[in-house]
Protein backbone atom coordinates (compact mmCIF):
# COMPACT_ATOMS: atom_id res chain seq x y z
CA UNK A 1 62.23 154.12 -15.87
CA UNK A 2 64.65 157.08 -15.63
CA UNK A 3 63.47 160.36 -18.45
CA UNK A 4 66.03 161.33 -20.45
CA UNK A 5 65.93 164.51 -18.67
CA UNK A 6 66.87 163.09 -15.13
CA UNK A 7 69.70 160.76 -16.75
CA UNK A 8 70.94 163.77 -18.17
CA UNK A 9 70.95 165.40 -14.08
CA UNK A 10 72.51 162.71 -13.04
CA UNK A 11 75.36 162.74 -15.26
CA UNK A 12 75.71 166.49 -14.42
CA UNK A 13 75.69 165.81 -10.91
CA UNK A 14 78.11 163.15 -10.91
CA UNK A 15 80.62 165.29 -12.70
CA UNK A 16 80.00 167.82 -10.34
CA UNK A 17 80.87 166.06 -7.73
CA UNK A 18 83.80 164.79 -9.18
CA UNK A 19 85.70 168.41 -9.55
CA UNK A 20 84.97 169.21 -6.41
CA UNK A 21 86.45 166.15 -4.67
CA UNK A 22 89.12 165.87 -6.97
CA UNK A 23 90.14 168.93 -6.34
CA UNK A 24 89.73 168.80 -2.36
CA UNK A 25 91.73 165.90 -2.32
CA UNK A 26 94.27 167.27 -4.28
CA UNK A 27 93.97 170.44 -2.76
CA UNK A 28 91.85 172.91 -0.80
CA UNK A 29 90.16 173.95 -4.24
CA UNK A 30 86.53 174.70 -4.50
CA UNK A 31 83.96 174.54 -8.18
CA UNK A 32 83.73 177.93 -10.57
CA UNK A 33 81.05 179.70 -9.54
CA UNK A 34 79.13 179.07 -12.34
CA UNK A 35 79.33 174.89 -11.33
CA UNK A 36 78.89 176.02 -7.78
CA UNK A 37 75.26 177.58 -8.63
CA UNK A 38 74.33 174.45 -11.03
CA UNK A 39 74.99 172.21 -7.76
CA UNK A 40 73.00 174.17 -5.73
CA UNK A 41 70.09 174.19 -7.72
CA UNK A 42 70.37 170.77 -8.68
CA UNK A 43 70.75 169.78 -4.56
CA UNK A 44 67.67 172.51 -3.66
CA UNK A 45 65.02 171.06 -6.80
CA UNK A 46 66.26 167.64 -5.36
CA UNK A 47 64.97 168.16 -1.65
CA UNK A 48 62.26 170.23 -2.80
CA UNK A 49 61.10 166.69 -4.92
CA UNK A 50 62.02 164.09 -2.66
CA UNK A 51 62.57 165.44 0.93
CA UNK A 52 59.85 167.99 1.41
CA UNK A 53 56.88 166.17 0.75
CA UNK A 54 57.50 163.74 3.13
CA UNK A 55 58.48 166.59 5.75
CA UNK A 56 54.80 167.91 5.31
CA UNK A 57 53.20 164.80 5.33
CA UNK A 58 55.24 164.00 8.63
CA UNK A 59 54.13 167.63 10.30
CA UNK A 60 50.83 167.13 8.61
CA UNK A 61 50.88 170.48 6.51
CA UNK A 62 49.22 170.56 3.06
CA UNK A 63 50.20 174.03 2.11
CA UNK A 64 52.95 176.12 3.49
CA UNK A 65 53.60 179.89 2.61
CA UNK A 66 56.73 181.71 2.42
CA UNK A 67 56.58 185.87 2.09
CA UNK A 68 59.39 188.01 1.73
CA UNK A 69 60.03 191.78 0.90
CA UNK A 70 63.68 192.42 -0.90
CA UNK A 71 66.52 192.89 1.25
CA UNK A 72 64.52 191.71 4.19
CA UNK A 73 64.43 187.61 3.35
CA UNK A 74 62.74 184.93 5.25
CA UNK A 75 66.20 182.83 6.31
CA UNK A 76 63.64 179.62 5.13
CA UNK A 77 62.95 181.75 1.71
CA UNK A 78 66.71 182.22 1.17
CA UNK A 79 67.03 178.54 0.97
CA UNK A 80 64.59 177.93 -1.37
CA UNK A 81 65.70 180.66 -3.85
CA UNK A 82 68.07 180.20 -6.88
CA UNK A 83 71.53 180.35 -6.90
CA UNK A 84 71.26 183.03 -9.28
CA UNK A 85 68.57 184.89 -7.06
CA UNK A 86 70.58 186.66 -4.14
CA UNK A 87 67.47 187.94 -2.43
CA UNK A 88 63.60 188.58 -3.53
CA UNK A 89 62.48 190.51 -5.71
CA UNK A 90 59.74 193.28 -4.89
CA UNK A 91 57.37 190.77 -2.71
CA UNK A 92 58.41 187.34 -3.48
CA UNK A 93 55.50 184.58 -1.98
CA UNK A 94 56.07 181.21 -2.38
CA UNK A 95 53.73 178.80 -1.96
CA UNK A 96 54.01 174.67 -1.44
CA UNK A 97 51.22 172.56 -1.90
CA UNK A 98 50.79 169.14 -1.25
CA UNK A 99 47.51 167.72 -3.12
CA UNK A 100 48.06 164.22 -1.97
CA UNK A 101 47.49 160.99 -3.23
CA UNK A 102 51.19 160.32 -4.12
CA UNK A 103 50.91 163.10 -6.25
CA UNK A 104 54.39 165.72 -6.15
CA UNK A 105 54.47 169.18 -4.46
CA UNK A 106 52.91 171.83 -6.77
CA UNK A 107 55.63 175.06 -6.26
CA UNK A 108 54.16 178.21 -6.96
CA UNK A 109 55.74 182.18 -7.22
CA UNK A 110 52.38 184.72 -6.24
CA UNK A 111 55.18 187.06 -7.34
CA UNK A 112 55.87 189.74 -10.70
CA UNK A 113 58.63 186.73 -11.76
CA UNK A 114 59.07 183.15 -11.86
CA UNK A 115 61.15 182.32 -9.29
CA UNK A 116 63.66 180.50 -12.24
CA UNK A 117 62.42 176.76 -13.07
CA UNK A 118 61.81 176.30 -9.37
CA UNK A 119 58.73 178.02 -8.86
CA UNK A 120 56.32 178.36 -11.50
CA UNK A 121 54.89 182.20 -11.52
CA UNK A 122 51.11 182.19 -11.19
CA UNK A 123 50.31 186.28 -10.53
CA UNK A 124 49.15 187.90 -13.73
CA UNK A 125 50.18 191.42 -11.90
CA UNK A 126 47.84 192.97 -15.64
CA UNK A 127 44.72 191.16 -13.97
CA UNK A 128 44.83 190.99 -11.02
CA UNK A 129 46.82 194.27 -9.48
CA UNK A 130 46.49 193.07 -5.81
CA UNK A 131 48.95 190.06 -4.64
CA UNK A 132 46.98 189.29 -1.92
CA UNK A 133 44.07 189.04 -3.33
CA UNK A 134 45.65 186.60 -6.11
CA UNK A 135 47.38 184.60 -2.92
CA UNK A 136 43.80 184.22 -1.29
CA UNK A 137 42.18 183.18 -4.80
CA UNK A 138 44.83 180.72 -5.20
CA UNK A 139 44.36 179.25 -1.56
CA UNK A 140 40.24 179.26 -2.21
CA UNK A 141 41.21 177.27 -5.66
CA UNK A 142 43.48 174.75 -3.74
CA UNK A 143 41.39 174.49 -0.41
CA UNK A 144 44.36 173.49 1.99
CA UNK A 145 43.06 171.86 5.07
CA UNK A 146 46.03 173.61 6.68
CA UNK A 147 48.09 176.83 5.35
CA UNK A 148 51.41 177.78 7.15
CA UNK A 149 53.69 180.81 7.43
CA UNK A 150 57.19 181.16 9.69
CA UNK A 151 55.94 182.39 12.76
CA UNK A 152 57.60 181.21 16.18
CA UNK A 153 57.70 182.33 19.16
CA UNK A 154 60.97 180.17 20.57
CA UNK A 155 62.88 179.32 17.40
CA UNK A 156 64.13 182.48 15.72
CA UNK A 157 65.19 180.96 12.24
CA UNK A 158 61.48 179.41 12.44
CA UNK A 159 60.14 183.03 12.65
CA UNK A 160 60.96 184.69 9.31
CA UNK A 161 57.40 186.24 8.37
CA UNK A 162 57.48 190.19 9.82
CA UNK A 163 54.87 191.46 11.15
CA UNK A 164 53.75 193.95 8.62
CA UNK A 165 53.57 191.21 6.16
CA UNK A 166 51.61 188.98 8.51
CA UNK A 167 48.90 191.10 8.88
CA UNK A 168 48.37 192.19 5.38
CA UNK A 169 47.88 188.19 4.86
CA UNK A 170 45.83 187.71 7.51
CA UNK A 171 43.49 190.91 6.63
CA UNK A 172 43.38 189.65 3.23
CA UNK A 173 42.40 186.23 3.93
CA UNK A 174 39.82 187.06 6.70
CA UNK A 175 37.96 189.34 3.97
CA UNK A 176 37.83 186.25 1.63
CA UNK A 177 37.98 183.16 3.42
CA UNK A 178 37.49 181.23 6.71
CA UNK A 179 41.24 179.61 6.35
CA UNK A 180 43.39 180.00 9.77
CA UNK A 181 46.46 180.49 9.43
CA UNK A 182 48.99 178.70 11.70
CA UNK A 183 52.61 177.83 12.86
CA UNK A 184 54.79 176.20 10.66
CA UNK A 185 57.60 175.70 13.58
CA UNK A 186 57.93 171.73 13.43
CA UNK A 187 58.04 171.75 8.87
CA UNK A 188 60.59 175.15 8.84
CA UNK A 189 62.85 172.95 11.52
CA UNK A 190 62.42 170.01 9.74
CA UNK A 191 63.34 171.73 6.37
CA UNK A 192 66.18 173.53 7.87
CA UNK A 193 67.18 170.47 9.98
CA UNK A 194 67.20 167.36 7.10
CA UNK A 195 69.93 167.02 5.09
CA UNK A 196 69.46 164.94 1.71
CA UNK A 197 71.00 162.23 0.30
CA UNK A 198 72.74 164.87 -2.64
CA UNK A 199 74.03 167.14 0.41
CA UNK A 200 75.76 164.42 1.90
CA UNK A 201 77.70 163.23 -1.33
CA UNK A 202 79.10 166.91 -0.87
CA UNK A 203 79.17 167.52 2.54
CA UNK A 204 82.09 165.57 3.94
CA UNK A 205 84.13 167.15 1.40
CA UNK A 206 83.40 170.54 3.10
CA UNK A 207 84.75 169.86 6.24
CA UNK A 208 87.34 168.05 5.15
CA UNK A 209 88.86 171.25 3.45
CA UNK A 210 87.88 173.19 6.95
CA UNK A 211 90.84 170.50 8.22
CA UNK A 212 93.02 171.32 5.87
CA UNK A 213 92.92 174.89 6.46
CA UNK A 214 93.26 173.94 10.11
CA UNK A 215 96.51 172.18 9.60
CA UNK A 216 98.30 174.83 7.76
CA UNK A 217 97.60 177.42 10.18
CA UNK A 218 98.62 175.08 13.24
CA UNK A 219 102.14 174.53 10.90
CA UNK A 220 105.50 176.20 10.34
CA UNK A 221 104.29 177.53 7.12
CA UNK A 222 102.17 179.98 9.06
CA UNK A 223 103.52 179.95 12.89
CA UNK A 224 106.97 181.64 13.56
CA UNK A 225 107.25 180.93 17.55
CA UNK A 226 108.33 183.71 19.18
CA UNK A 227 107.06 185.97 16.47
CA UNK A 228 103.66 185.19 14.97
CA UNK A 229 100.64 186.35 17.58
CA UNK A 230 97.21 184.67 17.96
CA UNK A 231 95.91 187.81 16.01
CA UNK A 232 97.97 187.08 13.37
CA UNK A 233 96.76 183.37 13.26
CA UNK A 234 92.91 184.73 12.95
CA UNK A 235 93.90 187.08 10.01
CA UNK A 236 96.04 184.35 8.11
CA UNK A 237 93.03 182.53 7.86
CA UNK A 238 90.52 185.00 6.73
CA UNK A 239 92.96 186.30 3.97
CA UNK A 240 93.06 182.32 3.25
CA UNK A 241 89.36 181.40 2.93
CA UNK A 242 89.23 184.67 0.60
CA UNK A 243 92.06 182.79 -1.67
CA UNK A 244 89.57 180.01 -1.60
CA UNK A 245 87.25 182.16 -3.10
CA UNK A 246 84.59 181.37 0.17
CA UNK A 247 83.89 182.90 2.76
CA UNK A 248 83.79 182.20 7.12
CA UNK A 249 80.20 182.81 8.84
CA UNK A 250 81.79 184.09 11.98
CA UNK A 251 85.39 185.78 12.74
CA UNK A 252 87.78 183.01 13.81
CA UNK A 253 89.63 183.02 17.24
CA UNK A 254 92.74 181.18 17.91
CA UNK A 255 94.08 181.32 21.85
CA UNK A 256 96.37 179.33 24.07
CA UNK A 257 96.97 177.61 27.06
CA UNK A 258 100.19 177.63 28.85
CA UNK A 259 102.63 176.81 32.22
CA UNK A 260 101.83 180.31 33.91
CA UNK A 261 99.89 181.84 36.57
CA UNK A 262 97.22 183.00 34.57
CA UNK A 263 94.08 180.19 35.10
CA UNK A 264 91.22 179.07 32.20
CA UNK A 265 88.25 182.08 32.65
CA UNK A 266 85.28 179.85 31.61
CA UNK A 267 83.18 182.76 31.23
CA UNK A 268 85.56 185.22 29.41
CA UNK A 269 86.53 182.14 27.31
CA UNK A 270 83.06 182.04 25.89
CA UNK A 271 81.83 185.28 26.09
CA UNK A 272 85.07 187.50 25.37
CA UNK A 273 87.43 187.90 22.37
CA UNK A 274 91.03 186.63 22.94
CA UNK A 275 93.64 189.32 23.50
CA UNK A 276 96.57 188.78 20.66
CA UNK A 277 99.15 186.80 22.17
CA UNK A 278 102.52 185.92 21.13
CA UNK A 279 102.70 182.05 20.47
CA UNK A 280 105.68 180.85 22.60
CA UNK A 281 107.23 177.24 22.81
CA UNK A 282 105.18 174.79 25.35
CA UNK A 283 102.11 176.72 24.25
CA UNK A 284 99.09 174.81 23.66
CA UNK A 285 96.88 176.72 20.64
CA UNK A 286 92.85 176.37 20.30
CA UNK A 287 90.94 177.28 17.19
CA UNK A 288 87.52 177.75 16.33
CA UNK A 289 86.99 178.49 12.66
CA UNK A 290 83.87 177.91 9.93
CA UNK A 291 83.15 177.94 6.20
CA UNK A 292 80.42 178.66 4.34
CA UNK A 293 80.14 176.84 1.18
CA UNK A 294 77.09 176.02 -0.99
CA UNK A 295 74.83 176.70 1.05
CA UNK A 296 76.24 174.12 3.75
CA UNK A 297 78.59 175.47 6.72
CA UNK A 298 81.00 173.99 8.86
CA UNK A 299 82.04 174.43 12.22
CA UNK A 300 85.44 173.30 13.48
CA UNK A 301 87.78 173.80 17.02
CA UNK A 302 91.20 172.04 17.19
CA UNK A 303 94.48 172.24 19.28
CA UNK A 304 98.09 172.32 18.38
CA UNK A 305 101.27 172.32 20.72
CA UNK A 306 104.34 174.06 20.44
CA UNK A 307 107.44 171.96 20.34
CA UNK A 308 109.72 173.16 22.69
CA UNK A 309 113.67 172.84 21.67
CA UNK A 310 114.23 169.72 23.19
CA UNK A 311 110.85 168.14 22.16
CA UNK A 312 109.94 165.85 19.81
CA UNK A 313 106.65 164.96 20.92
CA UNK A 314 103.33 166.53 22.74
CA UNK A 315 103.33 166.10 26.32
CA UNK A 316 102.34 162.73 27.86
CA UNK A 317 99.83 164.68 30.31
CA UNK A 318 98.38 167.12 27.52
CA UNK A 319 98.11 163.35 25.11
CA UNK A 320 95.72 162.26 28.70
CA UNK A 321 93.87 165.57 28.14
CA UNK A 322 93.21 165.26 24.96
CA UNK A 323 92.08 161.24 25.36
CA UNK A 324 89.19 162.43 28.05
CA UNK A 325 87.93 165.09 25.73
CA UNK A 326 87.80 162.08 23.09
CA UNK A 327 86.26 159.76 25.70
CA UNK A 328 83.50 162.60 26.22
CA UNK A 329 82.96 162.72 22.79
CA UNK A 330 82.08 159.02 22.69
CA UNK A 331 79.76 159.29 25.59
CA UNK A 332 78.30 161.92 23.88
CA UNK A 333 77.51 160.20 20.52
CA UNK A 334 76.85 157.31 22.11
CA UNK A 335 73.37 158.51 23.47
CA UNK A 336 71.93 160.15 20.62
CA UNK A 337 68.79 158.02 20.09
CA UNK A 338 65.90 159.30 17.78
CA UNK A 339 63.29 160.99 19.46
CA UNK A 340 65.32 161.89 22.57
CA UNK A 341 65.52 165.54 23.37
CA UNK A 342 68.53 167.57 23.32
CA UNK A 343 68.05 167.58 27.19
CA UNK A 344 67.82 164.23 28.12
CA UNK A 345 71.09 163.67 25.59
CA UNK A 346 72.96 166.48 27.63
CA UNK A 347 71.55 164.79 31.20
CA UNK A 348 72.86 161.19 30.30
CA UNK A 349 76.43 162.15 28.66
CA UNK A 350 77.22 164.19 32.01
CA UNK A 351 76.42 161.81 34.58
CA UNK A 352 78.17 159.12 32.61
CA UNK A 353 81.27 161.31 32.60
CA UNK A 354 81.43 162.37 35.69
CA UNK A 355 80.71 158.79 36.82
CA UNK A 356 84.38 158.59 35.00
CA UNK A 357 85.87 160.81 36.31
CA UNK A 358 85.68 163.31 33.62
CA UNK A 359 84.86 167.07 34.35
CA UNK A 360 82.58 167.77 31.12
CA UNK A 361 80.76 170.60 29.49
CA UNK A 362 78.63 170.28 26.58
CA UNK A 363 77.03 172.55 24.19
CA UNK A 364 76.37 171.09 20.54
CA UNK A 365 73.61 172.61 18.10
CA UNK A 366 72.96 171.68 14.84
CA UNK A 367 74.31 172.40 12.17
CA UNK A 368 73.52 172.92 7.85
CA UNK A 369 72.07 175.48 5.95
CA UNK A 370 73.24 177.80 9.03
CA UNK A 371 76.15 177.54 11.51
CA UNK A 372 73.93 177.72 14.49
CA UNK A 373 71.27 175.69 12.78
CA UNK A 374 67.67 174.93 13.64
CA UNK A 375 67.24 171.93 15.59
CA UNK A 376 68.00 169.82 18.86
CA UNK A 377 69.93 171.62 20.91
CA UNK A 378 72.10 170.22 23.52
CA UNK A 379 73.56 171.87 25.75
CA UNK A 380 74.92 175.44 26.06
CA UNK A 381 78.43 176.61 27.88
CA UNK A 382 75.92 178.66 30.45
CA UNK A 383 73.11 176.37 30.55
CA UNK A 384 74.42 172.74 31.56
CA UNK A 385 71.30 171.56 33.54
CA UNK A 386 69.59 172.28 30.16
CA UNK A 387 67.87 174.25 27.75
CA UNK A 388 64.25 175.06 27.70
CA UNK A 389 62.20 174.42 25.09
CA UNK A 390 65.05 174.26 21.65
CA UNK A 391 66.59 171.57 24.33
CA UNK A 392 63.21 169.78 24.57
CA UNK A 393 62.95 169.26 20.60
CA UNK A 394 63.89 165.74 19.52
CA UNK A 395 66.37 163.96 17.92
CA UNK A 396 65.22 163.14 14.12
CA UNK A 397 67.63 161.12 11.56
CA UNK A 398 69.17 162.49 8.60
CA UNK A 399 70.64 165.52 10.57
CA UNK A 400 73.56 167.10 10.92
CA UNK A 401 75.60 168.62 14.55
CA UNK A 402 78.53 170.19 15.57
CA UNK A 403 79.54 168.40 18.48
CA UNK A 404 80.96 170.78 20.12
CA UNK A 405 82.18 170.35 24.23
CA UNK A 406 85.05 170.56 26.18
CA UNK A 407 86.97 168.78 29.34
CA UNK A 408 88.81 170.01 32.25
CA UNK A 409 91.55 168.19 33.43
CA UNK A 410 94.18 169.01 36.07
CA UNK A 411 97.68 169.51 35.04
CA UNK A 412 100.01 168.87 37.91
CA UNK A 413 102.87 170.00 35.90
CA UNK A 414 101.27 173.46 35.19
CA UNK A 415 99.98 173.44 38.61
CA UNK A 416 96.41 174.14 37.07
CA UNK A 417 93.32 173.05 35.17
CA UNK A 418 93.30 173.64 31.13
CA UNK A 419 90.78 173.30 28.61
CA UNK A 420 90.76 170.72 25.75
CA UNK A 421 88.08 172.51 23.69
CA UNK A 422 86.99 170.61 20.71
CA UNK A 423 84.87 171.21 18.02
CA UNK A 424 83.98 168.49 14.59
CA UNK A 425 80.75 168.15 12.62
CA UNK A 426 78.82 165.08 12.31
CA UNK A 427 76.10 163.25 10.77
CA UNK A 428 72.84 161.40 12.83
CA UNK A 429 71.17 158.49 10.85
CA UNK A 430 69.93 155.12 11.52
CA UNK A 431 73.59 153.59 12.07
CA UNK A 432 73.91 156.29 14.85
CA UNK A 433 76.90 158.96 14.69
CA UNK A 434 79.44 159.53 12.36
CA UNK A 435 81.99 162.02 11.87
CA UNK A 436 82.09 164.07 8.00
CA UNK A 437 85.93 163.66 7.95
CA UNK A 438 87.14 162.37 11.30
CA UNK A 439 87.43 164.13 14.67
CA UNK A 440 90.89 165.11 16.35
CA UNK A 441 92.83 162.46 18.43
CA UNK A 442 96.54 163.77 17.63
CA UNK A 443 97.57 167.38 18.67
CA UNK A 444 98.76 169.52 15.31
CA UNK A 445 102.63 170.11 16.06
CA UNK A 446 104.41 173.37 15.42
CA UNK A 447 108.34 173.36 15.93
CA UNK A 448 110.45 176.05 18.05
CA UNK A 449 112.69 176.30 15.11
């Protein structure tokens, strides 16, 4: 029978939700701030309830430890602090505990404050002055089989614990107790990886505003052929997402493609900034541009085409370009099977599309509480036999990627190869893969005049 208390979380949650995708639908609005912090702690007490126990049952952790000194955060401990808590405070340790038996995750702040309702604060800094000592007294009291800290070797969002702070633990708890401390590399990914039930009722409505964004910069409103420059594109939309009142995790680029001499540089593509260009008629513009918005992120790459005067549609060979990069993508998806690895994904999806003729390249990560998540990776632009080790992790449900590839196609008309570059974030469950708001199949269009 529902408390009073959750009913009451509920009804806050539902409303909520409906600003925000009233107001995305309507347009690209996002909550107050002060709605924007309720949400997120509602969504973070929520998956520290319902999703992380089962995460340390699964990695077969019973107590997990987070330590952080101010203004050098754990990227785990980030997520698991307040909305109203922009970094620790002094040393902030957090502690998870699971004491079985069905019985829910005790959440504990070793630390001079509660960490809000979230963490309840059990250091009495007046009797006991050390924190370590109180952190090793409270591991004696709860005699974990198992006690975890961030520490990986291969998985850098994994590895948030420094090395200063490791060894005052481990001093501490070798003085006291015979406890080993070990890796917590499979729970962080899994924590960082999982997205919950409440994320996803919000989630979709992120990148659908991303595509909005998108299709105002690849318009008239923004795009003066002739005039406007690819620079002027990439600063359009960060003055934008500051409208917005959000912010992008990485600087966009915007670039094109054209009928000239000048042939697709693979490696400067990936590895270089754009030069500004000016946008011309017969063009064909690329995108890649992301949003960060409570505490989810997005990561998006789209093409438009440049009408030329006596144009009224795209291109019948660029439309062909742009239906093999879709047909990749559905090779792509179609392989994702839980507990394959990022590598064996990556292995099937390119001999299938080469076996069709398609000239791929893949290189999707995951994708959540960061824009480069923690995860499965698959594939990377320079490493398209595969990727040791993040490449050999496997496929879980409930995750989240930004399928993210390209193909090449020949353009006799151009007399060279081009790029369709694409870019749209997507959901892994039982039912397979689905797109948060759709995926591109129709070039944006942009008129001469």
């Amino acid at each position: 029978m529902k408390t009073k208390k959750s009913m009451m979380k509920n009804r806050l949650m539902g409303c909520l939700l409906l600003v925000f995708c009233a107001s995305s639908l309507a347009a690209p609005n996002v909550l107050p701030m002060r709605e924007r912090a309720q949400l997120i702690n509602q969504i973070l007490d929520d998956r520290l309830q319902h999703l992380l126990p089962g995460l340390m049952r699964r990695e077969g952790i019973d107590m997990w430890v987070l330590i952080s000194r101010e203004y050098n955060e754990d990227p785990i401990l980030k997520t698991m602090l307040p909305a109203n808590w922009l970094s620790a405070r002094r040393r902030t340790i957090l502690v998870l505990f699971d004491p079985g038996e069905g019985k829910p995750i005790e959440r504990l702040a070793v630390a001079r404050y509660a960490v809000d309702t979230l963490f309840r604060k059990s250091w009495d800094k007046e009797k006991q002055p050390n924190q370590w000592d109180s952190l090793v007294k409270l591991i004696k009291q709860k005699q974990p089989k198992k006690v975890a800290v961030n520490q990986s070797k291969h998985f850098a969002l994994a590895d948030g614990i420094t090395a200063t702070e490791y060894e005052a633990f481990s001093q501490a708890l070798a003085k006291q107790s015979e406890t080993q401390l070990i890796s917590s590399e499979k729970l962080a990914i899994a924590w960082l990886e999982t997205r919950s039930e409440m994320e996803m009722q919000v989630y979709p409505n992120l990148i659908e505003l991303g595509h909005q964004v998108i299709a105002e910069a690849f318009s008239n409103q923004v795009v003066k052929p002739g005039v406007t420059t690819t620079d002027d594109i990439v600063w359009w939309l960060r003055e934008k997402v500051l409208d917005l009142r959000l912010q992008t995790w990485f600087h966009p680029t915007v670039s094109l493609q054209r009928s000239s001499n000048e042939k697709f540089d693979h490696l400067q593509a990936f590895s270089e900034r754009p030069k500004a260009q000016i946008i011309m008629p017969g063009d064909l513009l690329h995108m890649d541009f992301g949003l960060s918005y409570l505490r989810l992120h997005s990561d998006q790459q789209q093409h438009a085409y440049v009408l030329k005067p006596n144009e009224t549609d795209v291109p019948l060979y660029l439309k062909k370009a742009l239906a093999s990069a879709n047909r990749l993508q559905d090779i792509f998806t179609a392989h994702f099977k839980l507990g394959r690895t990022g590598n064996e994904v990556l292995k099937l999806s390119r001999q299938q599309a080469i076996k069709e003729g398609i000239k791929p390249s893949i290189y999707t990560h995951p994708i959540g509480y960061h824009g480069h998540a923690a995860g499965t990776t698959l594939g990377m632009w320079d490493s398209q036999g595969g990727v040791p080790v993040q490449g050999d992790y496997p496929l879980h449900f409930n995750t989240a990627y930004s399928i993210e590839l390209n193909a090449a196609t020949f353009i006799p008309q151009w007399n060279k190869e081009i790029r369709i570059m694409l870019e749209e974030d997507a959901y892994f469950d039982q039912s397979g893969v689905s797109y948060l708001d759709g995926r591109q199949t129709q070039f944006h269009l942009i008129k001469s005049k």
